[in-house]
N, C-alpha and C. Protein backbone atom coordinates (compact mmCIF):
# COMPACT_ATOMS: atom_id res chain seq x y z
N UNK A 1 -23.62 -72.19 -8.52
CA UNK A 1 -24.49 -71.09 -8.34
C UNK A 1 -23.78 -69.84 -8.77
N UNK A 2 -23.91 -69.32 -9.44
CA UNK A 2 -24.09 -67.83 -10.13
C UNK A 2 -24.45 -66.85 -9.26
N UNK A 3 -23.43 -65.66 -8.47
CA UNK A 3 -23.97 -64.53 -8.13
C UNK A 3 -23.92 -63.38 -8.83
N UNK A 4 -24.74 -62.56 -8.55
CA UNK A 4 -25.33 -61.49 -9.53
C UNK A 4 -24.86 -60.40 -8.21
N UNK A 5 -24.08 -59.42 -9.11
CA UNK A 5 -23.69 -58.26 -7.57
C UNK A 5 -24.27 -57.25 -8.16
N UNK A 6 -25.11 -56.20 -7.38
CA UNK A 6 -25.61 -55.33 -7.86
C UNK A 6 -25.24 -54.31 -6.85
N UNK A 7 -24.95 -53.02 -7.22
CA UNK A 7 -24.36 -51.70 -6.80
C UNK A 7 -25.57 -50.65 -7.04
N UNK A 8 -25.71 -49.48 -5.92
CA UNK A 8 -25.95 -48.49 -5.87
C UNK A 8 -25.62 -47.70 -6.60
N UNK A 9 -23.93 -47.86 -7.22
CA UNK A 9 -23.20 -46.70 -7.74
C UNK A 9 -23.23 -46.90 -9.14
N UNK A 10 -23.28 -46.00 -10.26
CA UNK A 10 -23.13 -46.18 -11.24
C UNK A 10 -21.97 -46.46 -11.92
N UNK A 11 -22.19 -47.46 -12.75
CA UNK A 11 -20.78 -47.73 -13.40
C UNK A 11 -19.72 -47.12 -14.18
N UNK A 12 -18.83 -46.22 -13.88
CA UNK A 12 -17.86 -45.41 -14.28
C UNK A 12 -16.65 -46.26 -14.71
N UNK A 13 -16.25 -46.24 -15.86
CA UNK A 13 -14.80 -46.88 -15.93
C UNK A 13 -13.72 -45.67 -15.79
N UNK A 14 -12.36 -46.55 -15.64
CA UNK A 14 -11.34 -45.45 -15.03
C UNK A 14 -10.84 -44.81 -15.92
N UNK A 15 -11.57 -45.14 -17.24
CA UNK A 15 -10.36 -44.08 -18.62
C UNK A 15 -11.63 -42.48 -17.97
N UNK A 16 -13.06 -43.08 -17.95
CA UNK A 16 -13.89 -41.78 -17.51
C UNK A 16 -13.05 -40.73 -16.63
N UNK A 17 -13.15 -41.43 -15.36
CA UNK A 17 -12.55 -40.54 -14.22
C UNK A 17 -11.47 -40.08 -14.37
N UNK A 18 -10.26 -40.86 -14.95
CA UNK A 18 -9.20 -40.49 -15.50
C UNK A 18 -9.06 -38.99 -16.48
N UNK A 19 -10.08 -39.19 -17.42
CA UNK A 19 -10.70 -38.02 -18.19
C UNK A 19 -10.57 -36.73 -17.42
N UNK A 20 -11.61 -37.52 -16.48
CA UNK A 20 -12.18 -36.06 -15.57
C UNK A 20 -11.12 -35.04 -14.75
N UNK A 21 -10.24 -35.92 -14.66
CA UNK A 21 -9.05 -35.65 -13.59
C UNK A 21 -8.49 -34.80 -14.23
N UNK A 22 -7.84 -35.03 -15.92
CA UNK A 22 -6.82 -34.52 -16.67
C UNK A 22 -7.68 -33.12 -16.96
N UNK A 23 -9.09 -33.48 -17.32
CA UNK A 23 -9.48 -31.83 -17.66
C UNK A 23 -9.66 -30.83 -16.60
N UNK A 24 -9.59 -31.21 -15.33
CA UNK A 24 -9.96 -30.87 -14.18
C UNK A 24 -8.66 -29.89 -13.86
N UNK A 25 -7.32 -30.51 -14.22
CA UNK A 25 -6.10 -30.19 -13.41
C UNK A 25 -5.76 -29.43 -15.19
N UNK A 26 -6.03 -29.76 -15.99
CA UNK A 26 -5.42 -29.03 -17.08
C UNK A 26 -6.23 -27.39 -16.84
N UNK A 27 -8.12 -27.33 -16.54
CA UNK A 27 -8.61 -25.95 -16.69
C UNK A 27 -8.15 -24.90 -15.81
N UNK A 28 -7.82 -26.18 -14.37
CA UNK A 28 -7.22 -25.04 -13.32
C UNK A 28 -5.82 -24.41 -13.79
N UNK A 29 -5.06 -25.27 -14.17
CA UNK A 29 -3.47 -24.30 -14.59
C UNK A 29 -3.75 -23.73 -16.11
N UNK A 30 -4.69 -24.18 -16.40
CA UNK A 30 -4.46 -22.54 -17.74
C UNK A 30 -5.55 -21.87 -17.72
N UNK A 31 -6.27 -21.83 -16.49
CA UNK A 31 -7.03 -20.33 -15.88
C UNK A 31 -8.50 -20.53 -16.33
N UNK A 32 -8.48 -21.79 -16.98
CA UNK A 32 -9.93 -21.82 -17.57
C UNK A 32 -11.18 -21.30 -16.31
N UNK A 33 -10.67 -21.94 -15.26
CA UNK A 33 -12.18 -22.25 -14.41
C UNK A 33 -12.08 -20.96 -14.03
N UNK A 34 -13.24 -19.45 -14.21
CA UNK A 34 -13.00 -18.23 -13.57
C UNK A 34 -14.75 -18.00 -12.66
N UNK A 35 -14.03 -17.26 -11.48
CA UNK A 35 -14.72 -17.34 -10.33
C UNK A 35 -16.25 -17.00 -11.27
N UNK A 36 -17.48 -17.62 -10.45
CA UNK A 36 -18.49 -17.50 -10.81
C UNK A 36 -19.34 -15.87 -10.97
N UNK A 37 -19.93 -15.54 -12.13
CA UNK A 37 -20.29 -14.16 -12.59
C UNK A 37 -20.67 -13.47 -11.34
N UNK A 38 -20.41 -12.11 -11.13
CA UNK A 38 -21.09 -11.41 -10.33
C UNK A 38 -19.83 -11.52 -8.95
N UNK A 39 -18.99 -12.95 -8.67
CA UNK A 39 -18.05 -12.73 -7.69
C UNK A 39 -17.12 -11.97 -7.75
N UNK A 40 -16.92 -11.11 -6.69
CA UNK A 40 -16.39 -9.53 -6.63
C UNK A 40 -14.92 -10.34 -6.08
N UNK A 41 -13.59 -9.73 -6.79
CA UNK A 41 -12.43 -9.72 -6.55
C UNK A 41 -11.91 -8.63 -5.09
N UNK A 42 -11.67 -8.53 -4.18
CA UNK A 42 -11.42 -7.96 -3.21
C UNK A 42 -10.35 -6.92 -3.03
N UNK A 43 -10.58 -6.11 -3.06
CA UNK A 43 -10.04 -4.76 -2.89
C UNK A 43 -8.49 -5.09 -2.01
N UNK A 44 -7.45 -4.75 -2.88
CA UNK A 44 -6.36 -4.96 -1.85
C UNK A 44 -5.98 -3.28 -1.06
N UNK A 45 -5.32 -2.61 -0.05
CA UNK A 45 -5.00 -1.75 0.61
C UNK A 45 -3.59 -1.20 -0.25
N UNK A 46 -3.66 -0.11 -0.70
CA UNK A 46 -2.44 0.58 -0.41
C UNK A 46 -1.22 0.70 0.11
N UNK A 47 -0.15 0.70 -0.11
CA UNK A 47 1.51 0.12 -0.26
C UNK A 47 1.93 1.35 -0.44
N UNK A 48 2.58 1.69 0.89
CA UNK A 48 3.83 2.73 0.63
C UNK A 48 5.03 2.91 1.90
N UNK A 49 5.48 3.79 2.12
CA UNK A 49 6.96 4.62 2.95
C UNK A 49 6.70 5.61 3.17
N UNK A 50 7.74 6.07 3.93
CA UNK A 50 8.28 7.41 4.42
C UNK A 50 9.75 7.34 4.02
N UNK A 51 10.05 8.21 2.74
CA UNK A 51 11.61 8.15 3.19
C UNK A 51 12.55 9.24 3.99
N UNK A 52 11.98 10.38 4.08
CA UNK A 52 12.48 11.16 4.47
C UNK A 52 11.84 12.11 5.35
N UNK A 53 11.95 12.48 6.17
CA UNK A 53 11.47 13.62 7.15
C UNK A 53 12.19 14.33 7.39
N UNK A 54 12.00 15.96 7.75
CA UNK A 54 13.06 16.85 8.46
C UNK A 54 12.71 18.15 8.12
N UNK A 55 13.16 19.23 9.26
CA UNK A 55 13.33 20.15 9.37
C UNK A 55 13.43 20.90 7.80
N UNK A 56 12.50 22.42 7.60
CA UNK A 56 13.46 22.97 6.49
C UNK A 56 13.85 24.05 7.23
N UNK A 57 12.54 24.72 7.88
CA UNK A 57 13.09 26.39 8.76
C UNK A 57 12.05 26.15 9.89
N UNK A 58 12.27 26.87 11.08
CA UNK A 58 11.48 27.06 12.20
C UNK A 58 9.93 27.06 11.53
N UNK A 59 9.37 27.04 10.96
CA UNK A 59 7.80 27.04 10.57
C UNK A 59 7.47 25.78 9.74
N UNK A 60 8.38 24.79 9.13
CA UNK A 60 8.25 23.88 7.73
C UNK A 60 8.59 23.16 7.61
N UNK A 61 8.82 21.89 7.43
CA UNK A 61 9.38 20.27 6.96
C UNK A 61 9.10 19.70 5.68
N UNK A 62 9.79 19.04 5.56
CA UNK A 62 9.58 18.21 4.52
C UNK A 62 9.65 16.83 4.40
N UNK A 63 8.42 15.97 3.35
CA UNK A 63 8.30 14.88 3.24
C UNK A 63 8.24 14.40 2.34
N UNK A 64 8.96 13.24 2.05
CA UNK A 64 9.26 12.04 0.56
C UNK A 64 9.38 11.01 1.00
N UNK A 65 8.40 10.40 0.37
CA UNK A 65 7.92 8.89 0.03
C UNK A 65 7.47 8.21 -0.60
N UNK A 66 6.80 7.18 -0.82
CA UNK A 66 6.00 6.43 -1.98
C UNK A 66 4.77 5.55 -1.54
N UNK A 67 4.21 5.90 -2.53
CA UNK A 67 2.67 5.29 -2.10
C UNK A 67 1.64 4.46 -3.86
N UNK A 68 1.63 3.54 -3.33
CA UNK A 68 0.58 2.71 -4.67
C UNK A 68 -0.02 2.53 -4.65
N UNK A 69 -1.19 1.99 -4.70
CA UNK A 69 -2.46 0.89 -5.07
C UNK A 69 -1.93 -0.36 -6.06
N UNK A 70 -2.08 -1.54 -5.34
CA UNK A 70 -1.51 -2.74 -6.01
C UNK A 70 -2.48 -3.00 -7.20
N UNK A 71 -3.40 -2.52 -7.11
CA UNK A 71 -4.57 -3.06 -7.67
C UNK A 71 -4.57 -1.99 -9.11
N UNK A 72 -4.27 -1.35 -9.40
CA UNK A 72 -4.04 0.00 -10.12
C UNK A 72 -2.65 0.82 -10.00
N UNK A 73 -2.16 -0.28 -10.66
CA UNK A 73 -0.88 0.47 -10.79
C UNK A 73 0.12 1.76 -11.02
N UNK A 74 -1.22 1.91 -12.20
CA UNK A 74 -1.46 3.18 -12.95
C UNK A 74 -1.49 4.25 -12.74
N UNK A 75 -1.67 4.24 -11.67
CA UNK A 75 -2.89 5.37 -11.24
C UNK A 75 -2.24 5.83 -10.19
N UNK A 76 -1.79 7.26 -9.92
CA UNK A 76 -1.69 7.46 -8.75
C UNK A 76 -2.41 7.57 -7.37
N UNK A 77 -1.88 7.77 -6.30
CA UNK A 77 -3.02 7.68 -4.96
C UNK A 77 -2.89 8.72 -4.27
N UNK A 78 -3.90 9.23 -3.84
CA UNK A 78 -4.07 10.42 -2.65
C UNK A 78 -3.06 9.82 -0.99
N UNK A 79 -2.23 10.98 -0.92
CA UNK A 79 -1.76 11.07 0.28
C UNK A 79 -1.89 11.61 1.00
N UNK A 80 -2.34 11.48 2.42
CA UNK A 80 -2.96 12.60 3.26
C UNK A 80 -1.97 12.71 4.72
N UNK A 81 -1.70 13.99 4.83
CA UNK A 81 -0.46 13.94 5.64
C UNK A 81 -1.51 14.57 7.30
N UNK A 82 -1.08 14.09 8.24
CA UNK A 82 -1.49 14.58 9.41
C UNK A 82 -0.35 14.65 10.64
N UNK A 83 -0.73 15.80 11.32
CA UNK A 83 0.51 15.92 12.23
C UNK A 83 -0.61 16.16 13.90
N UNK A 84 0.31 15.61 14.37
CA UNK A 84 -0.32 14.88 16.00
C UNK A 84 -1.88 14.49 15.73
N UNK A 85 -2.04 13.93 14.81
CA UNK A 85 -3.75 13.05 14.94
C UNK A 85 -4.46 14.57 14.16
N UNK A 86 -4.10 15.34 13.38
CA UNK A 86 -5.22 16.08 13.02
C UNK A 86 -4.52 16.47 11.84
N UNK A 87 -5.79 16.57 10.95
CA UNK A 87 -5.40 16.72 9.27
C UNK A 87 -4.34 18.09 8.72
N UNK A 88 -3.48 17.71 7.60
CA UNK A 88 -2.96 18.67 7.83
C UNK A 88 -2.79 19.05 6.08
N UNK A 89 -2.69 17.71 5.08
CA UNK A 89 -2.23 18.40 4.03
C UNK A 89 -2.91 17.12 3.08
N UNK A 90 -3.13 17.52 1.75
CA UNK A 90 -3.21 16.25 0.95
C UNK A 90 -2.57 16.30 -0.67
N UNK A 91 -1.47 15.47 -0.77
CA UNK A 91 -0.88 15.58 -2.08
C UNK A 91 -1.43 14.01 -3.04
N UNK A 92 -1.13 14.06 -4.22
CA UNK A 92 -0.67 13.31 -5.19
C UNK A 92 0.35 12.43 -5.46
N UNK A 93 0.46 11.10 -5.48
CA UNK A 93 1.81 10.69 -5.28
C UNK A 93 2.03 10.16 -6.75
N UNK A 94 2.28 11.41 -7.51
CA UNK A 94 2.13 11.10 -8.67
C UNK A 94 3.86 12.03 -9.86
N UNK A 95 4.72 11.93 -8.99
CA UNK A 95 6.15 12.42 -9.14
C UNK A 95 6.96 11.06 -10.01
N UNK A 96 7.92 11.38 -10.45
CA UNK A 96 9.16 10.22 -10.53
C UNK A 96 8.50 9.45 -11.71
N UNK A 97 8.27 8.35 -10.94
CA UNK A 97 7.64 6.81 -12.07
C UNK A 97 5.68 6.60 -11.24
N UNK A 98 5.76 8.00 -11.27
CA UNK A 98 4.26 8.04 -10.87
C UNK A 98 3.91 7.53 -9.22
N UNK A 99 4.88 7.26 -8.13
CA UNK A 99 4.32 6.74 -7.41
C UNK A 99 4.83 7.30 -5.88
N UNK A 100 5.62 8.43 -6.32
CA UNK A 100 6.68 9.13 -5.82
C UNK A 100 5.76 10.51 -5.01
N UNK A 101 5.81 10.94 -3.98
CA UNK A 101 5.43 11.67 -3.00
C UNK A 101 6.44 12.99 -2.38
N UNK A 102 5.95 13.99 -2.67
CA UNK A 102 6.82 15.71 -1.33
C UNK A 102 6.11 16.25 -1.58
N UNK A 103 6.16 16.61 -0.41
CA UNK A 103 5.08 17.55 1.04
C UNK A 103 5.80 18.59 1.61
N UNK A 104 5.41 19.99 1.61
CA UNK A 104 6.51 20.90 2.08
C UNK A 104 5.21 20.81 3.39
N UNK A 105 5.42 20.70 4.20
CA UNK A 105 4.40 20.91 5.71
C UNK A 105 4.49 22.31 6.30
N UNK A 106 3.67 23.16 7.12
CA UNK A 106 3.32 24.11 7.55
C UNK A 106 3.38 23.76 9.12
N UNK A 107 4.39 23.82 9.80
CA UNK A 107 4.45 23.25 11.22
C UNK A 107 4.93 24.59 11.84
N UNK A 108 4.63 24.43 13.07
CA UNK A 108 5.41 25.59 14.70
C UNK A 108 6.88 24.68 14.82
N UNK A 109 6.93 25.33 15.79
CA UNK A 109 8.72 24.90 16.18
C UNK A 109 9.08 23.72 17.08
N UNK A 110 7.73 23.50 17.22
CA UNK A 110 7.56 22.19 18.30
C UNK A 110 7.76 21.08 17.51
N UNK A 111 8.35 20.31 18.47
CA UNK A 111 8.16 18.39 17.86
C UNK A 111 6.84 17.79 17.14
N UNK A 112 6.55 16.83 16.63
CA UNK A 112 5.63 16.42 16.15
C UNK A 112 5.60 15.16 15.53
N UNK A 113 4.52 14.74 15.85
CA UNK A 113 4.36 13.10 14.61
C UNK A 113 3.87 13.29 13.18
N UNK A 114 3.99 13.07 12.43
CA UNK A 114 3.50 13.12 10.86
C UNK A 114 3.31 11.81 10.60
N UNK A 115 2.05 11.97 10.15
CA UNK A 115 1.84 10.55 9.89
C UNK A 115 0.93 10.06 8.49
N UNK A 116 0.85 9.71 7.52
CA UNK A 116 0.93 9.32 6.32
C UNK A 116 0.33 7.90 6.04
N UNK A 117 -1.00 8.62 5.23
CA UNK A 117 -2.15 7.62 5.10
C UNK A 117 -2.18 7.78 3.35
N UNK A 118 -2.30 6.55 2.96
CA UNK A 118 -2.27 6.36 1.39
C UNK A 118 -3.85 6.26 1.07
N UNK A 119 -4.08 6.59 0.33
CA UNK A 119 -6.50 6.07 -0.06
C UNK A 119 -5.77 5.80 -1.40
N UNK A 120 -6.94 4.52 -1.52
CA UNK A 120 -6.46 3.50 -2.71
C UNK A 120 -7.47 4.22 -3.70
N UNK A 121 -7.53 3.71 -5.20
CA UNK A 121 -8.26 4.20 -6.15
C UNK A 121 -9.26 3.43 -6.50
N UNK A 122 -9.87 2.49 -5.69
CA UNK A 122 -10.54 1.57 -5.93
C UNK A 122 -11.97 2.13 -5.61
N UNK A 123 -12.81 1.52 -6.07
CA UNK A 123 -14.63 1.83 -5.35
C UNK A 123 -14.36 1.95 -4.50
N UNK A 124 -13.62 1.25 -2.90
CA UNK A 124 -14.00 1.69 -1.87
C UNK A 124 -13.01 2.83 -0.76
N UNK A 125 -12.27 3.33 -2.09
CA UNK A 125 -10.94 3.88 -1.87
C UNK A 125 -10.24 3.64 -0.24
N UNK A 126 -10.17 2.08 -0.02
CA UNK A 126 -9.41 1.65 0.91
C UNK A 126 -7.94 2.18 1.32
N UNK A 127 -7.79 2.75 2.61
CA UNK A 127 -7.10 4.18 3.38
C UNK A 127 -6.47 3.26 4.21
N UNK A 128 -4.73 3.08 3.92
CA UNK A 128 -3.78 2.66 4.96
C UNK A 128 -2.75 3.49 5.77
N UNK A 129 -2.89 4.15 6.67
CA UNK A 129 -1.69 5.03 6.71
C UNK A 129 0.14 3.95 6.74
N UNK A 130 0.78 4.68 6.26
CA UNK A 130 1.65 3.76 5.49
C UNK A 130 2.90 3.93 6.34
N UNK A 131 3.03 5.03 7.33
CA UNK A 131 3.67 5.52 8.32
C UNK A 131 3.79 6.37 9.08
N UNK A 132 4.74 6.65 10.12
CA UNK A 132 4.34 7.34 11.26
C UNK A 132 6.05 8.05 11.21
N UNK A 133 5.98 8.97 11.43
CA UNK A 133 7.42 9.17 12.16
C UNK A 133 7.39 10.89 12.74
N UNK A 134 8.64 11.22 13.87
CA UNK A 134 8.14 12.35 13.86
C UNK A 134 9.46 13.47 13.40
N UNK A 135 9.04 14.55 13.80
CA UNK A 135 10.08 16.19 13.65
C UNK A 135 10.45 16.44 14.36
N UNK A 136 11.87 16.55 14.84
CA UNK A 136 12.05 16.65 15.79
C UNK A 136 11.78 18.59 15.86
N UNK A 137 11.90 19.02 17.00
CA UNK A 137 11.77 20.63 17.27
C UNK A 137 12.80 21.24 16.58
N UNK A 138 12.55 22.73 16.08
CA UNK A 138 13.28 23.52 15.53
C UNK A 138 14.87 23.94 16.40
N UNK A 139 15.74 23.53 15.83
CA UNK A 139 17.23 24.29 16.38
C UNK A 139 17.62 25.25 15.63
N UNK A 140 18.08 26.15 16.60
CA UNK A 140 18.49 27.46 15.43
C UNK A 140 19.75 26.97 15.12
N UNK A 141 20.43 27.62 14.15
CA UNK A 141 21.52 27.28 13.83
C UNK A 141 22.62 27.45 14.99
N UNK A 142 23.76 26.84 14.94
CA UNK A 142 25.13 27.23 15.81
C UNK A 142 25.46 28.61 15.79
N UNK A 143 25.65 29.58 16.36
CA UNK A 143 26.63 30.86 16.44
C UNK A 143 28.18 29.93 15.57
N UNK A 144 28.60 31.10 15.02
CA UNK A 144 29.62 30.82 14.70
C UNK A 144 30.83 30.94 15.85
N UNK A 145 31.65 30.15 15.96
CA UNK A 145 32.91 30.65 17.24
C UNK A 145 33.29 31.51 16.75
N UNK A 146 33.61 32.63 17.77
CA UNK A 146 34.22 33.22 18.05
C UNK A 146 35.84 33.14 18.76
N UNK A 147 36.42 33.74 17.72
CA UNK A 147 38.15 33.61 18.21
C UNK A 147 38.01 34.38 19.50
N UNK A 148 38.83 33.74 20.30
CA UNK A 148 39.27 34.05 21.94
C UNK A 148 40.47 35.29 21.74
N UNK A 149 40.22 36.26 22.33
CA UNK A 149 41.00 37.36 22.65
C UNK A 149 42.50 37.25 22.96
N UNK A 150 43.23 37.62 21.86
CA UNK A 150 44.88 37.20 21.99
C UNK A 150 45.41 37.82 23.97
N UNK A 151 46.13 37.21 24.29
CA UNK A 151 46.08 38.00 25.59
C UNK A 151 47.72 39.01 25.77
């Protein structure tokens, strides 16, 4: 007796699938397959520092740092400087190799936080503040000593 096997599945031989596999793993590593039209690439956030803070005179400080957009290299980014939670200044971080940031600040003699928010250049100009640090209060300078009275 003779059986006859019959399948649901269609008959694929393995050089096929084999095929399928090699073009499959070859389009992904040389970039062929690209996300479907109209899918939006996602906005990355803004990348930067604080390198420096400090005192210049009882009224003023100064600030240097760096700030990017990963996404736009190119391009410089708005830096917006704020001291204790309220707006205070907005530069260009567009110095050096373009990505480079100073801020002469307008401060009282009191302590303070400064704190440093990068806005990206993208459509949705995505805003990271990039750091925090503070000033310490104004010291006047030392008196100079005075020589002690020969006796």
């Amino acid at each position: 007796m003779t059986s006859s096997r019959t399948s649901s599945r269609p008959a694929t031989s393995r050089a096929a699938v084999r095929a399928a596999a090699v073009a499959a793993a070859v389009g992904i590593a040389s970039g062929i397959f690209i996300p479907s039209a109209g899918a939006a690439v996602p906005e990355r956030y803004p990348l930067g520092s604080i390198h420096t803070l400090g005192r210049t005179s009882v009224d003023g400080a100064r600030i240097v740092g760096r700030a990017a957009d990963p996404d736009r290299p190119a391009l410089p980014v708005l830096v917006k400087f704020s001291v204790d939670g309220r707006h205070l200044a907005t530069v260009s971080a567009n110095r050096g190799d373009g990505h480079a940031f100073e801020a002469n600040l307008s401060i009282d003699a009191a302590s303070h936080e400064v704190c440093v928010t990068a806005v990206g250049r993208g459509p949705s100009q995505l805003a990271r503040t990039i750091g925090c640090a503070r000033v310490g209060a104004y010291q006047p300078p030392a008196a100079p000593a005075q020589p002690s009275p020969a006796n």
